[in-house]
Protein backbone atom coordinates (compact mmCIF):
# COMPACT_ATOMS: atom_id res chain seq x y z
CA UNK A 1 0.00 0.00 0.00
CA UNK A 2 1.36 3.37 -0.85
CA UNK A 3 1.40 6.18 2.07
CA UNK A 4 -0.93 8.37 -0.06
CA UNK A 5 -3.18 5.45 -0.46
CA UNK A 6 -2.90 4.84 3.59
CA UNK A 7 -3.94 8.28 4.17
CA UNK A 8 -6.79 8.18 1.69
CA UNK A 9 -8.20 5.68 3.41
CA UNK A 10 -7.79 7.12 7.10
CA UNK A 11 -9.08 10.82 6.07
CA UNK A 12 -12.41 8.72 4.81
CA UNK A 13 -12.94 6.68 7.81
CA UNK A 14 -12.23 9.45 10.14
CA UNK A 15 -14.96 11.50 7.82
CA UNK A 16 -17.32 8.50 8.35
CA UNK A 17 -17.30 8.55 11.65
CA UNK A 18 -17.68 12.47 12.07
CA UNK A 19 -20.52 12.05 9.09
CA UNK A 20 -22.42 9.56 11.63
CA UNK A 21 -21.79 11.41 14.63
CA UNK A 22 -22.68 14.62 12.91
CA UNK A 23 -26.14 13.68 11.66
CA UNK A 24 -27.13 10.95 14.01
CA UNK A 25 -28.19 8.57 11.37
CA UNK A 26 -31.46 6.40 12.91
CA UNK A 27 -30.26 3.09 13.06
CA UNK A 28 -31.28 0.89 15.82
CA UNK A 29 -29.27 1.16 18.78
CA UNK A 30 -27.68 -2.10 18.32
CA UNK A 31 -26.94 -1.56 14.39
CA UNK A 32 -25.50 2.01 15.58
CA UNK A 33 -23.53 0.97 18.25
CA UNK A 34 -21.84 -1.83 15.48
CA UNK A 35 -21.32 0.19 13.21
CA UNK A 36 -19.17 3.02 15.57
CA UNK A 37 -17.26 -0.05 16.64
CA UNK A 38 -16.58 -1.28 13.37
CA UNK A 39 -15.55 2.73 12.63
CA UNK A 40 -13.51 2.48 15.66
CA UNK A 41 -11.31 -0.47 14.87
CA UNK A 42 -10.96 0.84 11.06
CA UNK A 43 -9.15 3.96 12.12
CA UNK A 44 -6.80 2.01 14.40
CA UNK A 45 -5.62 -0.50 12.13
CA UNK A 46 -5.23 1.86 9.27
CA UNK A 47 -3.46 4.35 11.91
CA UNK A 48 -1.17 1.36 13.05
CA UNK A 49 -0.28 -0.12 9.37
CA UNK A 50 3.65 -0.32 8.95
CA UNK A 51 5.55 0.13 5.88
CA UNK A 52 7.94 -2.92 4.94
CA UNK A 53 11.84 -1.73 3.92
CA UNK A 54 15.20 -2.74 2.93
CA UNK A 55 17.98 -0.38 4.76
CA UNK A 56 21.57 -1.49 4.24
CA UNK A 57 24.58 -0.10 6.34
CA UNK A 58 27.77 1.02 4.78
CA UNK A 59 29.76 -2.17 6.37
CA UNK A 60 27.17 -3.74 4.25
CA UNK A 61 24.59 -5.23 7.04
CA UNK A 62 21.25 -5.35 5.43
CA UNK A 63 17.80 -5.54 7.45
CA UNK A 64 14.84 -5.80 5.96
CA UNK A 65 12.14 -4.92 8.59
CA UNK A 66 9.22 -1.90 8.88
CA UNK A 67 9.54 1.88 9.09
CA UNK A 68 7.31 3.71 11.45
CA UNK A 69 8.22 7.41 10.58
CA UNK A 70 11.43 8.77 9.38
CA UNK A 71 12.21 12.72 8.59
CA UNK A 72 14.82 14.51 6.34
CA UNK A 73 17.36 13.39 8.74
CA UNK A 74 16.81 10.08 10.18
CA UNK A 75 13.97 6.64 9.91
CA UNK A 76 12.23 5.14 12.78
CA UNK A 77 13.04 1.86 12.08
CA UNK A 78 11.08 -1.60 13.74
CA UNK A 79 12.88 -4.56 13.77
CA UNK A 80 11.92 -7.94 15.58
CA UNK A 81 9.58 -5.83 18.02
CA UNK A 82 11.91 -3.06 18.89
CA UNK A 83 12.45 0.53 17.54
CA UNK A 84 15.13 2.05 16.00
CA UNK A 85 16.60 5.15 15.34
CA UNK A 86 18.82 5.13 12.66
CA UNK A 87 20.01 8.51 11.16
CA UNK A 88 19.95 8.45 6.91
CA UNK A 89 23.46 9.43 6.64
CA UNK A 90 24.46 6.71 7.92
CA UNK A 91 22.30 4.09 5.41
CA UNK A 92 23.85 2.96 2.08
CA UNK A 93 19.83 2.08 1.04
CA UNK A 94 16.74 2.71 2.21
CA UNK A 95 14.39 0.84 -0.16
CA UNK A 96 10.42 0.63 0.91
CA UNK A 97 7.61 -1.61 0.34
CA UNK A 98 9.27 -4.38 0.77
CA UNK A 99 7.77 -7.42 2.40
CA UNK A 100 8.45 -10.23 3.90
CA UNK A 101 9.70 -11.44 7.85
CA UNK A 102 12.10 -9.40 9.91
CA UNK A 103 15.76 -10.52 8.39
CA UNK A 104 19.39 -9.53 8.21
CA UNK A 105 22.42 -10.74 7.02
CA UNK A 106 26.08 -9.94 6.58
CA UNK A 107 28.56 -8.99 3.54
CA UNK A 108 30.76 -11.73 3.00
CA UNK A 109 33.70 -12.06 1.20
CA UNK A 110 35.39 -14.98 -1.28
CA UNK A 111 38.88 -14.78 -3.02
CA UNK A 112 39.97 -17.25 -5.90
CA UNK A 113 42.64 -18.77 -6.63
CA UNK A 114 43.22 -16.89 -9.57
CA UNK A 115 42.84 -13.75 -7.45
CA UNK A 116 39.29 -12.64 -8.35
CA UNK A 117 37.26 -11.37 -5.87
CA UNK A 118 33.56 -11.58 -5.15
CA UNK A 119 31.07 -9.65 -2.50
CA UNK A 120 27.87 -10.43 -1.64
CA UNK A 121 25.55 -12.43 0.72
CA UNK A 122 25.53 -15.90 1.76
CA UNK A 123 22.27 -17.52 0.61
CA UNK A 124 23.20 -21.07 0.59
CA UNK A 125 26.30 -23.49 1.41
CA UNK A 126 26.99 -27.07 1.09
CA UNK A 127 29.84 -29.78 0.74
CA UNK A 128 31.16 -28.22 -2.86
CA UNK A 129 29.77 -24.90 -3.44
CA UNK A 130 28.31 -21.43 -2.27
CA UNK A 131 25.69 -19.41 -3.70
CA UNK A 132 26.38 -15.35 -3.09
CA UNK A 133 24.20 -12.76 -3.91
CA UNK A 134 26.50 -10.05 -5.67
CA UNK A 135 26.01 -6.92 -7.53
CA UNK A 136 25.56 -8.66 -10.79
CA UNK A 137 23.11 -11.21 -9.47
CA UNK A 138 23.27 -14.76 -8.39
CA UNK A 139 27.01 -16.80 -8.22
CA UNK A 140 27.93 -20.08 -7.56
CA UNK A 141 31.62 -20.79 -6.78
CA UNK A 142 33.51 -24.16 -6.41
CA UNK A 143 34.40 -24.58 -3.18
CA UNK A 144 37.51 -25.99 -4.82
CA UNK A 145 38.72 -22.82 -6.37
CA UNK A 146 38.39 -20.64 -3.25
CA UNK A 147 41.41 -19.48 -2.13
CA UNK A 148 40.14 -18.09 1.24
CA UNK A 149 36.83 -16.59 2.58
CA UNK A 150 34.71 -14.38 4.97
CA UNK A 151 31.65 -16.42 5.58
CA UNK A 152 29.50 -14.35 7.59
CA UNK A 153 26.88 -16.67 8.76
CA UNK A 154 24.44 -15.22 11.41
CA UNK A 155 21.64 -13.64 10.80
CA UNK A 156 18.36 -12.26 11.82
CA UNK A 157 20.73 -10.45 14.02
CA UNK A 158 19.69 -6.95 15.45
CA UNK A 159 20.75 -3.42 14.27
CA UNK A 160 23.06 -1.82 16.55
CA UNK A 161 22.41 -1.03 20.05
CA UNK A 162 23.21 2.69 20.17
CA UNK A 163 20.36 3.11 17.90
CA UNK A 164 17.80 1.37 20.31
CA UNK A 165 14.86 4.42 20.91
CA UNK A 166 15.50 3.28 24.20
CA UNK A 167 19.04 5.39 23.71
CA UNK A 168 18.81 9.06 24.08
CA UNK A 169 17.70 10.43 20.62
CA UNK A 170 21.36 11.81 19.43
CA UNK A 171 20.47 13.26 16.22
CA UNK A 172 17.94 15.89 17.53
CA UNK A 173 18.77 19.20 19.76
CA UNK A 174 16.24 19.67 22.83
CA UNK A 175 14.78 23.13 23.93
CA UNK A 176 12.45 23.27 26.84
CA UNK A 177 10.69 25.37 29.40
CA UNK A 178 10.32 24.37 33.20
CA UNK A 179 8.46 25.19 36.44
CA UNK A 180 9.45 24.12 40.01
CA UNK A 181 8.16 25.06 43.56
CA UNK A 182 11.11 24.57 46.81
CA UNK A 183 11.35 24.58 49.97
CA UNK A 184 14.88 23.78 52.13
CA UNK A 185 14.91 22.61 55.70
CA UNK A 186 17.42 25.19 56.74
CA UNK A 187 15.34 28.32 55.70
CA UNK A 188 11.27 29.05 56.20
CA UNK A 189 10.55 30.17 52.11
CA UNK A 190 9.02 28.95 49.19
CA UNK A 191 10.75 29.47 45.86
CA UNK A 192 9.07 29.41 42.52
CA UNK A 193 11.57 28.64 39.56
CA UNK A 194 11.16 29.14 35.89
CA UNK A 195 13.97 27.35 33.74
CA UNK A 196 14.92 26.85 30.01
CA UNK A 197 16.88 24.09 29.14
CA UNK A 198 18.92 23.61 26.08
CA UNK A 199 20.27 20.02 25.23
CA UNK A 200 22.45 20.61 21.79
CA UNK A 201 22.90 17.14 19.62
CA UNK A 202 26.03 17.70 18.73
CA UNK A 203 27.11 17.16 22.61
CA UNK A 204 25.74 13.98 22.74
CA UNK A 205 27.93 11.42 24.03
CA UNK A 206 27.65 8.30 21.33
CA UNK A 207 23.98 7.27 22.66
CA UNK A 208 24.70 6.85 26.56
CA UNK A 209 23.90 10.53 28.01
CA UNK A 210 24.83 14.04 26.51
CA UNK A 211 25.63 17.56 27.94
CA UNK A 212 22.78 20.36 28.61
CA UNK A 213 22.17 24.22 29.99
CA UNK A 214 20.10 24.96 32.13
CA UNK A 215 19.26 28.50 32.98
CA UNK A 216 17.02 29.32 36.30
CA UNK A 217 15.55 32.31 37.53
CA UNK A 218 14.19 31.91 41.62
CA UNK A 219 11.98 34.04 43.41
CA UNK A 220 10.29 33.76 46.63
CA UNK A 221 9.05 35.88 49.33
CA UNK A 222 8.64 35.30 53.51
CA UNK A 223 7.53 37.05 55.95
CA UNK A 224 10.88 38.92 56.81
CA UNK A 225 12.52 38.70 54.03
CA UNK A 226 12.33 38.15 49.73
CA UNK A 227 15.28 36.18 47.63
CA UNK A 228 16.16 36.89 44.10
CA UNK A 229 18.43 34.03 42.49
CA UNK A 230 20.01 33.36 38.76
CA UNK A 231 21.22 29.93 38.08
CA UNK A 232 23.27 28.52 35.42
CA UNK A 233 24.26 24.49 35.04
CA UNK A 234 26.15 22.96 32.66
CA UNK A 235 24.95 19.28 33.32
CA UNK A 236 24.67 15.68 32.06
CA UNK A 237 21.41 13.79 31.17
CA UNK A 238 20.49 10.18 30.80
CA UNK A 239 17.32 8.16 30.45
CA UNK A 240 16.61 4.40 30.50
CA UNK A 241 13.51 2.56 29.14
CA UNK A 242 12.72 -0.55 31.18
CA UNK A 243 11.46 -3.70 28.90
CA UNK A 244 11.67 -0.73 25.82
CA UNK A 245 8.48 0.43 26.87
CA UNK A 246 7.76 4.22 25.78
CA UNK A 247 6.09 4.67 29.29
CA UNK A 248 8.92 3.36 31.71
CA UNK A 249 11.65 6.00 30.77
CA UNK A 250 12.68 7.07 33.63
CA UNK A 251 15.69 9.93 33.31
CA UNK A 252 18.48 11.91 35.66
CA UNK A 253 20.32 14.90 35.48
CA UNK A 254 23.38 15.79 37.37
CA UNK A 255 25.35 19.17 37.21
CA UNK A 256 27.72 21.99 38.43
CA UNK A 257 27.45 26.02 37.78
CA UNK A 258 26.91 28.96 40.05
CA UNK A 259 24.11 30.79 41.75
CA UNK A 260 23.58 34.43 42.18
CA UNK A 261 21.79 35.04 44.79
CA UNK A 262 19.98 38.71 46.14
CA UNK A 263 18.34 38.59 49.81
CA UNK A 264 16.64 41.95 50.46
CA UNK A 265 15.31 42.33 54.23
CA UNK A 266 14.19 45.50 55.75
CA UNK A 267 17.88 46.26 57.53
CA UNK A 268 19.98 44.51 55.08
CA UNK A 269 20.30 43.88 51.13
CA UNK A 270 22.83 41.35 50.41
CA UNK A 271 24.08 39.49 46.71
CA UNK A 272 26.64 37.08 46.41
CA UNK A 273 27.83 34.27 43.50
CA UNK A 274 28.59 30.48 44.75
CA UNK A 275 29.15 27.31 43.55
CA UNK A 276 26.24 25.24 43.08
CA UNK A 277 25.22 21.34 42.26
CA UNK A 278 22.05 19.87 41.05
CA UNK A 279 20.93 16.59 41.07
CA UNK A 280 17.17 15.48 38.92
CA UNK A 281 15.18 12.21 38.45
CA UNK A 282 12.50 12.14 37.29
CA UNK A 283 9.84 10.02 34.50
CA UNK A 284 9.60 11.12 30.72
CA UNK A 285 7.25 8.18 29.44
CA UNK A 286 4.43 10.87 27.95
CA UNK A 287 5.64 11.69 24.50
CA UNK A 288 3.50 13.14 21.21
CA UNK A 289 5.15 14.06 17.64
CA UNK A 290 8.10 16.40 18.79
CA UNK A 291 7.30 16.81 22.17
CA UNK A 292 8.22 15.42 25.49
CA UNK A 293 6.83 16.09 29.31
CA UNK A 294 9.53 15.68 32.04
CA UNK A 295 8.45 15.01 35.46
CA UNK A 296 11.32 15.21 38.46
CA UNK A 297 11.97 16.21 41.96
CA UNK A 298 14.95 18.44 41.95
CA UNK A 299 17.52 19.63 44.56
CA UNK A 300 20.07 22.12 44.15
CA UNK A 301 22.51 23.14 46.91
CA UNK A 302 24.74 26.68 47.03
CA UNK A 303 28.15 26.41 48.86
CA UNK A 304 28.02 29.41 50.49
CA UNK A 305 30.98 30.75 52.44
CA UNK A 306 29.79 30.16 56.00
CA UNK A 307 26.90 27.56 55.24
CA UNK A 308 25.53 25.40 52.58
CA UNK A 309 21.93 25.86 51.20
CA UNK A 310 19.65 23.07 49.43
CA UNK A 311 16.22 23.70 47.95
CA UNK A 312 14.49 20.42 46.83
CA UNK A 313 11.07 20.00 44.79
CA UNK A 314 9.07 18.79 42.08
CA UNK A 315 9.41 20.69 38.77
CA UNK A 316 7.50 20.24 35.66
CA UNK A 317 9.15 20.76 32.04
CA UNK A 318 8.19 20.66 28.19
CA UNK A 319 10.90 19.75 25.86
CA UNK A 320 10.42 19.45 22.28
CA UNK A 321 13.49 18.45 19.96
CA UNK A 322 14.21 19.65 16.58
């Protein structure tokens, strides 16, 4: 099926099912109700349909599995249940509607005697010969004029791990906006923080964590006293998926920067700069297109001269990557 054909086919089942809500067409309750199930389970499966492809790497590992969704710079790839993020650059081919069972193989490699060479993929082996499939087609060689050989064997092997989903996402930049409420045991005073986070690609750190900003502006007023702070963090971030499940990514963030801070009292007004650390976990299962909710407790702590202050709370942030 081609995708304009696929969403042909949703936009008219969708427009069915507004048509009958719309008008309220008199069938019998029984008939109706059928028929808005039957409506129901169209849209799904059409919404769920996955489109069969051929991707080859440039070491020559070919998969043939599904795509889910793929922009100008990378394919969301399924393979044997899991998804993949695999960016185009990286592909040699990227051939849809293909079909067939989840499969990979291997290049391998054969060298003659009389010093030919031959590439291609192992599709059958026995006592005396070898069938490859090359460039030019189909070959069978005599085991007895091979000088040596790369048999790669396996397959229905996976695509590399890095590009699990699971991984952090290393070919797109993250830009968010936050919102935290904290309290600290050593001082009576709520603060309210707004923050924007910036998490750039290209300091990504091969698919285990990668380097962000954060910038924080705190505010908070007592009864004696009101506190004006700036925060910025350079800090790492990492997120695991358990099982790959989409809704069990859990994710932390630890970092270092300094904190301005202004405390203005009646008899006093007083600003200073410190060190500061920040440590986040928090759940990021609830994902839609480009965007992604974060949900964490935070607690940062200033090493001030005399003392050291820690502020700890939940904060609330929308990321969306481009």
């Amino acid at each position: 099926m081609k995708l304009r054909d696929y969403f042909i086919k949703l936009k008219t089942t969708i427009f069915f099912s507004s048509f009958l809500s719309t008008y309220k067409l008199r069938f019998s309750n029984k008939t109706g109700s059928l028929i808005r199930w039957l409506c129901l389970f169209l849209s799904f499966f059409f919404a769920t349909i996955l489109y069969g492809a051929e991707i080859e790497f440039a070491s020559g590992q070919k998969f043939l599995g599904k795509i889910i969704s793929e922009d100008e710079r990378s394919i969301l790839f399924q393979f044997q249940g899991k998804d993949y993020r695999i960016p185009k650059s990286e592909l040699t081919k990227n051939e849809k509607d293909k079909s067939g069972s989840d499969f990979s193989i291997s290049l391998s490699r054969i060298v003659l005697y009389d010093k030919s060479q031959l590439i291609g993929y192992l599709i059958e082996e026995d006592q005396d010969h070898i069938i490859l499939q090359t460039q030019i087609g189909f070959v069978n060689v005599e085991k007895s004029k091979i000088e040596k050989s790369e048999l790669n064997r396996e397959k229905n092997f996976p695509p590399p791990k890095k590009y699990l989903v699971s991984s952090l996402e290393s070919l797109n930049t993250f830009v968010g906006l936050g919102y935290g409420i904290y309290r600290s045991s050593n001082l009576d005073i709520t603060l309210n923080q707004l923050n924007l986070n910036i998490e750039p690609a290209y300091l990504d750190w091969k698919g285990f964590g990668r380097i962000g900003l954060q910038l924080d502006g705190i505010w908070g007023v007592s009864s004696e006293y009101k506190v004006n702070m700036i925060n910025g963090i350079v800090y790492y971030y990492s997120h695991y998926q358990f099982q790959q499940n989409p809704l069990l990514d859990f994710y932390g963030k630890v970092g270092f920067g300094g904190n301005y801070v202004n405390t203005i009292a009646e008899d006093r007004n007083r600003s200073g700069l410190n060190p500061l650390a920040m440590l986040e976990l928090g759940w990021q299962g609830y994902k839609l297109n480009d965007f992604q909710l974060r949900l964490g407790i935070n607690t940062f702590c200033a090493f001030e001269t005399s003392s050291t202050v820690c502020f700890s709370g939940p904060t609330i942030q929308g990321m969306l990557k481009f």
